[in-house]
N, C-alpha and C. Protein backbone atom coordinates (compact mmCIF):
# COMPACT_ATOMS: atom_id res chain seq x y z
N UNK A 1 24.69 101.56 138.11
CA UNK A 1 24.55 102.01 139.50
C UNK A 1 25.93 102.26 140.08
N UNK A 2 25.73 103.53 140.51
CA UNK A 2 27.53 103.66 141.48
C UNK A 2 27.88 102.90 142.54
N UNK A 3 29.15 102.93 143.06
CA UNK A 3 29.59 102.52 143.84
C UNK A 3 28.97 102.41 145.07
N UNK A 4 28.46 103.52 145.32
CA UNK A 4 28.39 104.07 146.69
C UNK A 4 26.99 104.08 146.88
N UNK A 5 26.16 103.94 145.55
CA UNK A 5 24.32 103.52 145.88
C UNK A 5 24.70 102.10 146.08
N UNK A 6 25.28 101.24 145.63
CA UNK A 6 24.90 99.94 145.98
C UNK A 6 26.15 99.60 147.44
N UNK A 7 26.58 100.50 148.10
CA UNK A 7 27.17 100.13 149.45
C UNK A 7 25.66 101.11 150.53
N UNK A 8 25.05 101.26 149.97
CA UNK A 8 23.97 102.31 151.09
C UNK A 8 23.16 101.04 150.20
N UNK A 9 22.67 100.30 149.71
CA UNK A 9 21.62 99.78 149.30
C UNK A 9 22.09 98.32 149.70
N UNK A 10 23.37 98.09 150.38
CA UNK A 10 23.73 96.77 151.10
C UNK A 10 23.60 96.93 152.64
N UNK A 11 23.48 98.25 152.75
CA UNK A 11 23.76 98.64 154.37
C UNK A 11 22.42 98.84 154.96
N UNK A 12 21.22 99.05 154.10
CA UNK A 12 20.21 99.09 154.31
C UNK A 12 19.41 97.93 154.24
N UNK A 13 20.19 96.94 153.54
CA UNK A 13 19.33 95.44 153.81
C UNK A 13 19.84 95.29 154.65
N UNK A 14 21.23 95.16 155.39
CA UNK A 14 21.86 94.26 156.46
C UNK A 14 20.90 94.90 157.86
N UNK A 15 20.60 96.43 157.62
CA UNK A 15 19.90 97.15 159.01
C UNK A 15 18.73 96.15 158.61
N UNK A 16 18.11 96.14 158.01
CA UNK A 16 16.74 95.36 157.84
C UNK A 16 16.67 93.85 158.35
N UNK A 17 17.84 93.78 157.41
CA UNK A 17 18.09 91.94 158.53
C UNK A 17 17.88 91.84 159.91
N UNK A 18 18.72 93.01 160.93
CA UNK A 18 19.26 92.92 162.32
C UNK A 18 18.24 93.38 163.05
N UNK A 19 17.24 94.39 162.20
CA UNK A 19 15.71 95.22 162.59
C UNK A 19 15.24 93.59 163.07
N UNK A 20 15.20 93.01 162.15
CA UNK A 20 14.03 91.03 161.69
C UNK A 20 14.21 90.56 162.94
N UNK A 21 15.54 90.65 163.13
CA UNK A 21 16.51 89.40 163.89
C UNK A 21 15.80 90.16 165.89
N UNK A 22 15.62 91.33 165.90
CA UNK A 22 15.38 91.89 167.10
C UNK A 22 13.79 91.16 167.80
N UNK A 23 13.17 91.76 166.17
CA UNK A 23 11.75 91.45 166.54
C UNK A 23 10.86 90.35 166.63
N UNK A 24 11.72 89.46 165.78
CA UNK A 24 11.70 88.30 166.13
C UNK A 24 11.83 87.44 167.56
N UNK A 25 12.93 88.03 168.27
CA UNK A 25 13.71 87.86 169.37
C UNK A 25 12.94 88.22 170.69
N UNK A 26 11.87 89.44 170.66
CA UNK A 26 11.04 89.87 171.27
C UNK A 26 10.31 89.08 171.73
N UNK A 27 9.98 89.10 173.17
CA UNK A 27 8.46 88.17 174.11
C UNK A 27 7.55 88.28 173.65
N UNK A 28 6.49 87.49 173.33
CA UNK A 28 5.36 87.66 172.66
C UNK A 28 4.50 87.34 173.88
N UNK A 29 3.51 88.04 174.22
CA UNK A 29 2.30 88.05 175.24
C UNK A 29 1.93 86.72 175.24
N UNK A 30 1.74 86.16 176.69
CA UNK A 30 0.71 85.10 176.87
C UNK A 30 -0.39 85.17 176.46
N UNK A 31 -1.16 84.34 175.71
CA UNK A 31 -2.76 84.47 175.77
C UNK A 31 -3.60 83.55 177.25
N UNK A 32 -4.24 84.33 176.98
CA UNK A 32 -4.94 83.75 177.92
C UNK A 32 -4.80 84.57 179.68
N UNK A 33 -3.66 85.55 180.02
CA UNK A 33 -3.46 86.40 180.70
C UNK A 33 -4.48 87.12 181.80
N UNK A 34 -5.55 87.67 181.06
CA UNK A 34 -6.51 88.45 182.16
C UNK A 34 -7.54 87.36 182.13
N UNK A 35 -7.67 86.25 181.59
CA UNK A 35 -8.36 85.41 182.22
C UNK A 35 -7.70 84.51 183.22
N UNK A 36 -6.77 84.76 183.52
CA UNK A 36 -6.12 84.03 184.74
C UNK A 36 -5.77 84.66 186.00
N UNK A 37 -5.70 86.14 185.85
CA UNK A 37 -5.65 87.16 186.66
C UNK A 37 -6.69 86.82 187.37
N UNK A 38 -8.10 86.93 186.48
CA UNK A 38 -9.20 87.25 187.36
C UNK A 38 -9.47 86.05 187.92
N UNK A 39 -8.97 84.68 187.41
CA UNK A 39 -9.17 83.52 188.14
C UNK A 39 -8.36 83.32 189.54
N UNK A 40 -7.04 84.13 189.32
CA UNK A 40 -6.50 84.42 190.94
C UNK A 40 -7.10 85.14 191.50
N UNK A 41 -7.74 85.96 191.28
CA UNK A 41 -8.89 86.68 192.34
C UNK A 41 -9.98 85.98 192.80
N UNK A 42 -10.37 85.44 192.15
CA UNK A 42 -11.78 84.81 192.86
C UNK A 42 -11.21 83.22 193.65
N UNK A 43 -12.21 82.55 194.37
CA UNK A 43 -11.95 81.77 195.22
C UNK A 43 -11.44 80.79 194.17
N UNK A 44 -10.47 79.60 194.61
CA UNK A 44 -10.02 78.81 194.10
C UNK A 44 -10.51 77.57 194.30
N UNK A 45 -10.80 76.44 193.43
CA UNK A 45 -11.31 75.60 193.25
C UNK A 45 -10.15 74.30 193.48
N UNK A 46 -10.28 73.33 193.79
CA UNK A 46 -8.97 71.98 194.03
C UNK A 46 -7.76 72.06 193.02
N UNK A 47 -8.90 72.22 191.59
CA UNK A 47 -7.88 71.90 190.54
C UNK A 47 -7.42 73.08 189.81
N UNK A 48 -7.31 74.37 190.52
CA UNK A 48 -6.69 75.22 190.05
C UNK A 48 -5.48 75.51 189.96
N UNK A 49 -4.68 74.50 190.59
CA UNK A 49 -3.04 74.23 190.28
C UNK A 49 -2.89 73.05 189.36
N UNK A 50 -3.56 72.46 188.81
CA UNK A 50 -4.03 71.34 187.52
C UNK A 50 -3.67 71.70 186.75
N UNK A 51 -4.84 73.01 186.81
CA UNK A 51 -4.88 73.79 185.44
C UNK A 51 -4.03 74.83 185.16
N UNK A 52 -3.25 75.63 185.90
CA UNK A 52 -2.16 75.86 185.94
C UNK A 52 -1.01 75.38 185.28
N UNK A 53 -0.85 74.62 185.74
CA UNK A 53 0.29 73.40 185.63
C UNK A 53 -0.09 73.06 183.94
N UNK A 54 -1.13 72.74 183.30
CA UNK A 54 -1.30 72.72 182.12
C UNK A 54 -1.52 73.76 181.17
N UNK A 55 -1.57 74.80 181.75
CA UNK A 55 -1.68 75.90 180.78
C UNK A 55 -0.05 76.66 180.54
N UNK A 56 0.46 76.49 181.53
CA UNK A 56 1.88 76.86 181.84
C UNK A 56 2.88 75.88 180.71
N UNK A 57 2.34 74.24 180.35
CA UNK A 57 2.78 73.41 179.78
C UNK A 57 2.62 74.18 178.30
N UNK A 58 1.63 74.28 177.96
CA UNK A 58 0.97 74.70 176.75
C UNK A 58 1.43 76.02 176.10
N UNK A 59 1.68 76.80 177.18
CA UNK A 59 2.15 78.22 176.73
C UNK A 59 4.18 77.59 176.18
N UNK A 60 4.33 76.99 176.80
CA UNK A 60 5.78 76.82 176.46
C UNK A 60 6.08 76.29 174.89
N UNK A 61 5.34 76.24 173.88
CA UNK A 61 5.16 76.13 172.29
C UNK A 61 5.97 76.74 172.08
N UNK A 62 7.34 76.60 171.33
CA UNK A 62 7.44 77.00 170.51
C UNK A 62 7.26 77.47 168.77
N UNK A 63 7.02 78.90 168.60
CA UNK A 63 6.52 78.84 167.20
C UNK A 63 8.16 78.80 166.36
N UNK A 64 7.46 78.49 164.82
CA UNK A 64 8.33 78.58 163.72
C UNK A 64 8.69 79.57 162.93
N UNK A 65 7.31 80.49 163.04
CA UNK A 65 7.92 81.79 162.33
C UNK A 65 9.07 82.42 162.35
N UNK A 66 10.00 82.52 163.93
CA UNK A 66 10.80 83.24 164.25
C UNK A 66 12.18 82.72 163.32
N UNK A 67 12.20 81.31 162.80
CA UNK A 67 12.89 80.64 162.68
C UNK A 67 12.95 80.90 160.96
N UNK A 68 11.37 81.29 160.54
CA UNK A 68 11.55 81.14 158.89
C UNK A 68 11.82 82.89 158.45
N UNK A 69 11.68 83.55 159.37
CA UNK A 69 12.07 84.92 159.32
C UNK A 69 13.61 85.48 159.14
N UNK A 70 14.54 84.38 160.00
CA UNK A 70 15.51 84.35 159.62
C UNK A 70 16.45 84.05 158.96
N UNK A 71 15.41 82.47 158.16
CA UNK A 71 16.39 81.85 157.51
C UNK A 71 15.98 82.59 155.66
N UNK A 72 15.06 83.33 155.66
CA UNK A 72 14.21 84.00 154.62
C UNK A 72 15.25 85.86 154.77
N UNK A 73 15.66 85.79 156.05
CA UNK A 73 16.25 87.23 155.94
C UNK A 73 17.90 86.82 155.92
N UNK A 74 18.72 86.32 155.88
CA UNK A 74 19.89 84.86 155.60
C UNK A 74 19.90 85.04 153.83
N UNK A 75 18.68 84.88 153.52
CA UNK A 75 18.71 84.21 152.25
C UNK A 75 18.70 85.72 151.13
N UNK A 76 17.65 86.80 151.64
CA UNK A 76 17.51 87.76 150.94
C UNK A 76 19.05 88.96 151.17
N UNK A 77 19.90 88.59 151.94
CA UNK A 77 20.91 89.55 152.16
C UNK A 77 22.12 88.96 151.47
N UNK A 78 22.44 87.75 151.34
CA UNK A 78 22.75 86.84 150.50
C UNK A 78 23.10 87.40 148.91
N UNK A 79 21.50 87.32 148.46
CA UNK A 79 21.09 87.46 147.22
C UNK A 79 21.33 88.97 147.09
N UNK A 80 21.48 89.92 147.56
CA UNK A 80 21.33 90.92 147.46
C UNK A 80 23.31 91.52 147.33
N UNK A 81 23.95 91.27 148.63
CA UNK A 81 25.00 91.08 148.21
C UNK A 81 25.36 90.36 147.09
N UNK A 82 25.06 89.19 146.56
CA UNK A 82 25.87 89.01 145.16
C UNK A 82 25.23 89.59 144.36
N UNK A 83 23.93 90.00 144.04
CA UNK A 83 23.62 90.91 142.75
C UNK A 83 24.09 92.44 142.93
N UNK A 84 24.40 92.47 143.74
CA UNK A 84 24.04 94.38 143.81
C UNK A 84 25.35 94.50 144.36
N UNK A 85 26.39 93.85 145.34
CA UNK A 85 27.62 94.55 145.60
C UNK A 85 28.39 93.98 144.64
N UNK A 86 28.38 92.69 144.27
CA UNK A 86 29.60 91.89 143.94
C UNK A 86 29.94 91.61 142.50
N UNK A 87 28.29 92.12 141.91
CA UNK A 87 28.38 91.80 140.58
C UNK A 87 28.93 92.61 139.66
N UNK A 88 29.62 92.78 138.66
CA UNK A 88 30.51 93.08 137.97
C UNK A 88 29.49 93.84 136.34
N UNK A 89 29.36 94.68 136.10
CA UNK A 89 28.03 95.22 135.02
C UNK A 89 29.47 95.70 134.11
N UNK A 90 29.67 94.42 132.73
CA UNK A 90 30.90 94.70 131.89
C UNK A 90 30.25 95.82 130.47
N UNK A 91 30.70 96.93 130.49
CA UNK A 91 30.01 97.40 129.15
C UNK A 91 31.32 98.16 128.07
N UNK A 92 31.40 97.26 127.11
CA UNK A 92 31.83 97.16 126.16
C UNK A 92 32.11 98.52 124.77
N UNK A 93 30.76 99.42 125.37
CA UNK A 93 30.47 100.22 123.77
C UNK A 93 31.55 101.44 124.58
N UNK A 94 32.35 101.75 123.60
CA UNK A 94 33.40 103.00 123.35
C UNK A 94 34.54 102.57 123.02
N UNK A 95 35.62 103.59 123.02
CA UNK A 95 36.88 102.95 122.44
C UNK A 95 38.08 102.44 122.87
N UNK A 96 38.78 101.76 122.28
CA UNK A 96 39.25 100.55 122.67
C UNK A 96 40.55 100.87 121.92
N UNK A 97 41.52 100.40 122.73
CA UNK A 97 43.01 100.45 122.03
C UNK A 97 43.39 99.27 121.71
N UNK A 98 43.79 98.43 120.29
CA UNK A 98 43.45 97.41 120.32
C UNK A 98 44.78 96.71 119.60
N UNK A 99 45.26 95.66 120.88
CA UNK A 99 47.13 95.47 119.85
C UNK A 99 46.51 93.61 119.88
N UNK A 100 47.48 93.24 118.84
CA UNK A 100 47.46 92.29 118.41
C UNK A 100 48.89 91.51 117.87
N UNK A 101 48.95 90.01 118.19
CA UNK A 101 50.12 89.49 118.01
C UNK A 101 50.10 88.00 117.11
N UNK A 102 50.75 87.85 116.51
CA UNK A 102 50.69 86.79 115.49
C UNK A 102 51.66 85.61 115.94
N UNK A 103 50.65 84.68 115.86
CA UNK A 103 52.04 83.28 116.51
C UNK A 103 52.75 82.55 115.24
N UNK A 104 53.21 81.84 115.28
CA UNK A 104 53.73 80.71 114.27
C UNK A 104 55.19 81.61 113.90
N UNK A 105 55.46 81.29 113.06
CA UNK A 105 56.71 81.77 112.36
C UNK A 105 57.17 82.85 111.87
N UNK A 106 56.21 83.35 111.21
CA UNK A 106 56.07 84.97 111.07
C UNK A 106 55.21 85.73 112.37
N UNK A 107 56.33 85.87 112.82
CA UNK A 107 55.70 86.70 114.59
C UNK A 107 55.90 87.81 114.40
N UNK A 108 55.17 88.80 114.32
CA UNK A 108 54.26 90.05 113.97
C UNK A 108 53.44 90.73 115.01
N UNK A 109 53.62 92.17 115.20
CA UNK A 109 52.16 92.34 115.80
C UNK A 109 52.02 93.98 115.78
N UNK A 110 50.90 94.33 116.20
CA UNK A 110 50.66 95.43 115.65
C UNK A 110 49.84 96.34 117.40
N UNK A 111 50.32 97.31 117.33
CA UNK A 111 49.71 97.92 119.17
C UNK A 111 48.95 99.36 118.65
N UNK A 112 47.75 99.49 119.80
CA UNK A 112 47.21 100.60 119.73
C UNK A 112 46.61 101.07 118.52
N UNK A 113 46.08 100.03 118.26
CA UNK A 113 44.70 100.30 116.93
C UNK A 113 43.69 100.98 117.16
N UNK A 114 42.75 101.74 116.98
CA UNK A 114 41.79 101.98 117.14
C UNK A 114 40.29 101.10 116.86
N UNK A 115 39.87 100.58 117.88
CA UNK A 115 38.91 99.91 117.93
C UNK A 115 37.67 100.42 118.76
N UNK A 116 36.21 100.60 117.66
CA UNK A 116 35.49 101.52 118.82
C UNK A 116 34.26 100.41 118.16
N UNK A 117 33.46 100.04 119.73
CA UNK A 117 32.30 99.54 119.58
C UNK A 117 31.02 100.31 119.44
N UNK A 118 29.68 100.36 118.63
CA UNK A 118 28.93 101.06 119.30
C UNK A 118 27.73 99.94 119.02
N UNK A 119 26.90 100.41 120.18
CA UNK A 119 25.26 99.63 120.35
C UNK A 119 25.36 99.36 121.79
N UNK A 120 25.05 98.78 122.69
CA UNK A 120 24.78 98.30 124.01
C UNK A 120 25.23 97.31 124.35
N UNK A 121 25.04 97.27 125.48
CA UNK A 121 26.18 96.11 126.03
C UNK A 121 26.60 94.71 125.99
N UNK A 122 25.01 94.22 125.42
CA UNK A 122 25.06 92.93 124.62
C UNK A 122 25.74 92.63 123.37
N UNK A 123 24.94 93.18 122.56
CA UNK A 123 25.66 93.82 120.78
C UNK A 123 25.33 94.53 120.02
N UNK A 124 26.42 94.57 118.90
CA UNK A 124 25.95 96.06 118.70
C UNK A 124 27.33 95.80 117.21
N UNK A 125 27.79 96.92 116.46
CA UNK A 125 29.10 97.01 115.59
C UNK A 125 30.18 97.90 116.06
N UNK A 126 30.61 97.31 115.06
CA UNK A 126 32.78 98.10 115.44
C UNK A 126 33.39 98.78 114.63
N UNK A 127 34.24 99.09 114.49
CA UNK A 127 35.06 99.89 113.20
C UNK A 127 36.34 99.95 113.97
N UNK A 128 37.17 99.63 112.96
CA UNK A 128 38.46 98.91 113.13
C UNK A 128 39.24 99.65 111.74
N UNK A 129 40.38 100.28 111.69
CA UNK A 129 40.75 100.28 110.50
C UNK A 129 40.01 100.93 109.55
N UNK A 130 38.82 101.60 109.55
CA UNK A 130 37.81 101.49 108.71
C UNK A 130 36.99 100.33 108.31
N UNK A 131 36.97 99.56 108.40
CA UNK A 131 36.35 97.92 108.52
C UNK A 131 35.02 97.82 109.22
N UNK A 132 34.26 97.47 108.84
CA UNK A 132 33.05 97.09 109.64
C UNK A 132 33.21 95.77 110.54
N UNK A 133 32.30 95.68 111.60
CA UNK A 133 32.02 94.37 112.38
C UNK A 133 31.19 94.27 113.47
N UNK A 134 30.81 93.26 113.95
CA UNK A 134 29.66 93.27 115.01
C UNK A 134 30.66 92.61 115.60
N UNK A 135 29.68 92.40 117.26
CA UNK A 135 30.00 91.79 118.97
C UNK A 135 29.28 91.70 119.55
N UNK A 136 29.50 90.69 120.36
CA UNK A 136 27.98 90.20 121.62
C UNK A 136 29.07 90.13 122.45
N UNK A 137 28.58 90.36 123.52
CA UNK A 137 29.42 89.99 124.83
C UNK A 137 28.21 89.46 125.84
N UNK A 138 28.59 88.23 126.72
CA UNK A 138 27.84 86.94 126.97
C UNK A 138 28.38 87.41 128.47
N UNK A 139 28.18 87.75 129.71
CA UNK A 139 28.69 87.87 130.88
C UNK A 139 30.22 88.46 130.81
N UNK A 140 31.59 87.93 130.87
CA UNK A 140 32.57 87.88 130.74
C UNK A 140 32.82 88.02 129.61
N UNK A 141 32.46 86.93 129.03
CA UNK A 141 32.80 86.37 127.32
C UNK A 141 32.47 87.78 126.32
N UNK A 142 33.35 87.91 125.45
CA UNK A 142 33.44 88.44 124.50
C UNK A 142 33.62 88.11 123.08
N UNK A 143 32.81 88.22 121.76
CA UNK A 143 33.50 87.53 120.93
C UNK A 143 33.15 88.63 119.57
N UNK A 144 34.06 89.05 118.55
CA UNK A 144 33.65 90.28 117.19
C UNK A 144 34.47 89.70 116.65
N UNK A 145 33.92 90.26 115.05
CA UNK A 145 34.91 89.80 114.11
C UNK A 145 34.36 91.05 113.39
N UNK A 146 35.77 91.59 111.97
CA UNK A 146 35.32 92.53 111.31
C UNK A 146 36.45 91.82 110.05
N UNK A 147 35.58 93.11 108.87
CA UNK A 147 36.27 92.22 107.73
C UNK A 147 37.85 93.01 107.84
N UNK A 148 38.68 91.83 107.63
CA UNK A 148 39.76 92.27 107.71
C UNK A 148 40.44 93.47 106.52
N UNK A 149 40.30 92.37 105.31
CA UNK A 149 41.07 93.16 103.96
C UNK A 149 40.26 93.73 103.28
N UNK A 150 38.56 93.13 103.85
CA UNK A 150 37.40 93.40 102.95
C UNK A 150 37.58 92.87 101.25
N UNK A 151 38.03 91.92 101.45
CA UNK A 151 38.09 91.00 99.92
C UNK A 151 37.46 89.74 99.79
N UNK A 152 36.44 89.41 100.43
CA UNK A 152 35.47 88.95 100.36
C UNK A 152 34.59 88.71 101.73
N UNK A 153 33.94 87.77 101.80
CA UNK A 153 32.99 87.37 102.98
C UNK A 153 33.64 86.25 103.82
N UNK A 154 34.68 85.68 103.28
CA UNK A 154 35.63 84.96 104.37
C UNK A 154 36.78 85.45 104.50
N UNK A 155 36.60 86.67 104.04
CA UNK A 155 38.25 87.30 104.60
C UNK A 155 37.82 88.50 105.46
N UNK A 156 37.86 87.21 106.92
CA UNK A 156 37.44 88.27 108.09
C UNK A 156 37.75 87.49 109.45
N UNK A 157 38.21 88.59 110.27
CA UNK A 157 38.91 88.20 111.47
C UNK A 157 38.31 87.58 112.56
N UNK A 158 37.74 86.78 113.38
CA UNK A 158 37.11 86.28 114.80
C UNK A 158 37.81 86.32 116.12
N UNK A 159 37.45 87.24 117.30
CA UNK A 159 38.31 87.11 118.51
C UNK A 159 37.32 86.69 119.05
N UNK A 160 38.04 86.20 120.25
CA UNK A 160 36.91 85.30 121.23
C UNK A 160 37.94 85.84 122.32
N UNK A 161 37.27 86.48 123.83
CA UNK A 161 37.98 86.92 124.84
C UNK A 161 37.02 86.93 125.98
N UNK A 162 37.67 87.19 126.72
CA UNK A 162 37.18 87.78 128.34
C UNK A 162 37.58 88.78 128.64
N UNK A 163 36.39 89.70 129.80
CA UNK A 163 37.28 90.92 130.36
C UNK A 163 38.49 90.43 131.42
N UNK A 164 38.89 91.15 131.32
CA UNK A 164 39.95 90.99 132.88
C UNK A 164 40.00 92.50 133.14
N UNK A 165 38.88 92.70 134.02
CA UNK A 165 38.38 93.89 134.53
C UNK A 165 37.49 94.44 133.97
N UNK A 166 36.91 95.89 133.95
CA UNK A 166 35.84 96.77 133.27
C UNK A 166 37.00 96.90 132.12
N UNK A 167 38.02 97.43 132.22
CA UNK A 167 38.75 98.72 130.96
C UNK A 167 39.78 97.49 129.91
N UNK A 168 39.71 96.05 130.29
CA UNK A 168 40.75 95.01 129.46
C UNK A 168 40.09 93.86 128.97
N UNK A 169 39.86 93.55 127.88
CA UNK A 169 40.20 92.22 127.16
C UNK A 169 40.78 91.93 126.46
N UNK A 170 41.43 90.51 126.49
CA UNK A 170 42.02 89.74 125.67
C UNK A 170 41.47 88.27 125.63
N UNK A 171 42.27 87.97 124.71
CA UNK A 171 42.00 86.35 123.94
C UNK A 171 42.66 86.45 122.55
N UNK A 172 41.86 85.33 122.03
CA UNK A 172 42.72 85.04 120.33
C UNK A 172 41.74 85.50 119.54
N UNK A 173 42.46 85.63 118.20
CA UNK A 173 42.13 85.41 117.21
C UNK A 173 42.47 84.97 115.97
N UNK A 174 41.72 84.67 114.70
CA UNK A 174 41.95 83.83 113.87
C UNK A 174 41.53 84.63 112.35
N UNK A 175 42.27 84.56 111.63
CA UNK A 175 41.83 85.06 110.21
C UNK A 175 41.44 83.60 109.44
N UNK A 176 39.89 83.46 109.50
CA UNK A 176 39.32 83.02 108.59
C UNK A 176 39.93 82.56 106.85
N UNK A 177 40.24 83.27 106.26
CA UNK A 177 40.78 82.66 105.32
C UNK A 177 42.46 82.11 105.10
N UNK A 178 42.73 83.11 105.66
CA UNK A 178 44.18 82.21 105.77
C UNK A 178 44.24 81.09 106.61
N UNK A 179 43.57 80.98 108.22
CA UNK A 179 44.10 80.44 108.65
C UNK A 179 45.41 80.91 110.37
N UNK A 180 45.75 81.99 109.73
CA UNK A 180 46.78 82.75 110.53
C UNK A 180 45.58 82.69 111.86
N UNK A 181 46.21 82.66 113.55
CA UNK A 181 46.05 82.83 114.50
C UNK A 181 46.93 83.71 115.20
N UNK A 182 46.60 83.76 116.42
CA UNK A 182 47.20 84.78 117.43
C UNK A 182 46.50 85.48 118.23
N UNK A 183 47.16 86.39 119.37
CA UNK A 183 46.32 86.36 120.59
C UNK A 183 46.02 88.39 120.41
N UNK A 184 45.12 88.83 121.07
CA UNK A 184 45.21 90.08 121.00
C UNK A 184 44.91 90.56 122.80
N UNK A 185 45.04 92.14 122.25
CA UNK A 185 44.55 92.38 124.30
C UNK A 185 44.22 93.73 123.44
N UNK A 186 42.51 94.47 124.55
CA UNK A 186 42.57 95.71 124.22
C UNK A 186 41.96 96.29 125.58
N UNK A 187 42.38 97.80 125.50
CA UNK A 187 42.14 98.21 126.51
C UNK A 187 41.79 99.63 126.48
N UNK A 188 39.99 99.55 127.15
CA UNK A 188 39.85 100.93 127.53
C UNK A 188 40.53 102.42 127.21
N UNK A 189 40.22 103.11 125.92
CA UNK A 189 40.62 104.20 125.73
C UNK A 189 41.33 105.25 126.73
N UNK A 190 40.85 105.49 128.02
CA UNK A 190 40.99 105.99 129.07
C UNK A 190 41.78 105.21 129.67
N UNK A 191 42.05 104.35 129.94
CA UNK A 191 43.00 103.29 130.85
C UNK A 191 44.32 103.43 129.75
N UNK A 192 44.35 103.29 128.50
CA UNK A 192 45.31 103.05 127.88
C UNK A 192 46.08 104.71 128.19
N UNK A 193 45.17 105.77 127.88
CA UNK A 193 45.68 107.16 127.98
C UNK A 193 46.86 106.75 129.22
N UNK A 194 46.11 106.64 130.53
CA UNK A 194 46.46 106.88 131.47
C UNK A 194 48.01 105.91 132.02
N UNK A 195 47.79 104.21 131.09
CA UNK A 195 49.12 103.50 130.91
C UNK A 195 50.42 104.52 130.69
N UNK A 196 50.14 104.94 129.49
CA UNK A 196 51.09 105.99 128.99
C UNK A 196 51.63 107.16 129.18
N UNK A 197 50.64 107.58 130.22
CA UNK A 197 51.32 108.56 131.38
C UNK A 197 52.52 108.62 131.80
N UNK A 198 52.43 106.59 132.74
CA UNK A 198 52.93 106.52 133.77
C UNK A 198 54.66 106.08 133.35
């Protein structure tokens, strides 16, 4: 969803809220009205200021609806702002510029790999190098591995990351059979273009 449907689809609950909040706010008719009219017209009896006096008591009720209307329209504008303005929809599948850095002693690293995901936004596979690999991405969380040297079934890489934004992640990773660690960052094909512009 774009930008600009979910700022008209926040602006249209908040009118809806303030619509609630009016009509709520509104006088609601006495009952009992044209039977009291016509009782001021006709002759009056002793205790017709009695009864007055108690119906006048009685009408002064306040109801609760007005009260659960608001705290129900409070609650749905709420919910609506954090799903629909605030929430963050991370999708992962396309390509990825993908550098990587090696810690320990032999410090190494390698920038602007080509890394392209495909499948949907949950998971799906990668190709790296020519290398195969899968990825799930969990809200934020990100985690793929692909075979590195392709020389066996434990000689293969694991990153575990977060976005930091739509177009960046980073975190570490670890080569499985050696052992070797280190951190990587990749970023949005299009974002990286546009780094390199500047």
């Amino acid at each position: 969803m774009m930008k600009k449907q979910k700022k008209w689809i926040a602006l249209l609950v908040a009118l809806t809220f303030v619509w609630l909040l009016q009509v709520t706010a509104m006088p609601v008719a006495a009952a009992g009205t044209p039977e009291r009219i016509a009782a001021a017209g006709a002759e009056q009896e002793p205790a017709f200021v009695e009864q007055e006096k108690a119906a006048a008591f009685q009408a002064g009720k306040k109801s609760i609806v007005p009260m659960l209307l608001i705290g129900a329209g409070v609650v749905v504008v709420a919910a609506v702002l954090l799903l629909v303005v605030f929430k963050t929809d991370y999708d992962i599948v396309g390509e990825w510029r993908y550098s990587y850095k090696g810690s320990g002693a032999a410090d190494w690293a390698e920038t602007n790999q080509v890394l392209v995901f495909i499948g949907d936004k949950k998971s799906g596979t990668l190709a790296i190098w020519g290398y195969p690999g899968t990825y799930t991405v969990d809200g934020k969380n990100v985690s793929f591995r692909f075979n590195y040297y392709d020389n066996g079934p434990n000689d293969y890489t694991v990153n575990t990351g977060t976005f930091d934004g739509k177009d960046k992640i980073s975190g570490t990773w670890i080569l499985i059979a050696s052992g070797n660690t280190g951190t990587f960052e990749a970023v949005r094909g299009s974002a990286a273009a546009t780094a390199k512009k500047r």
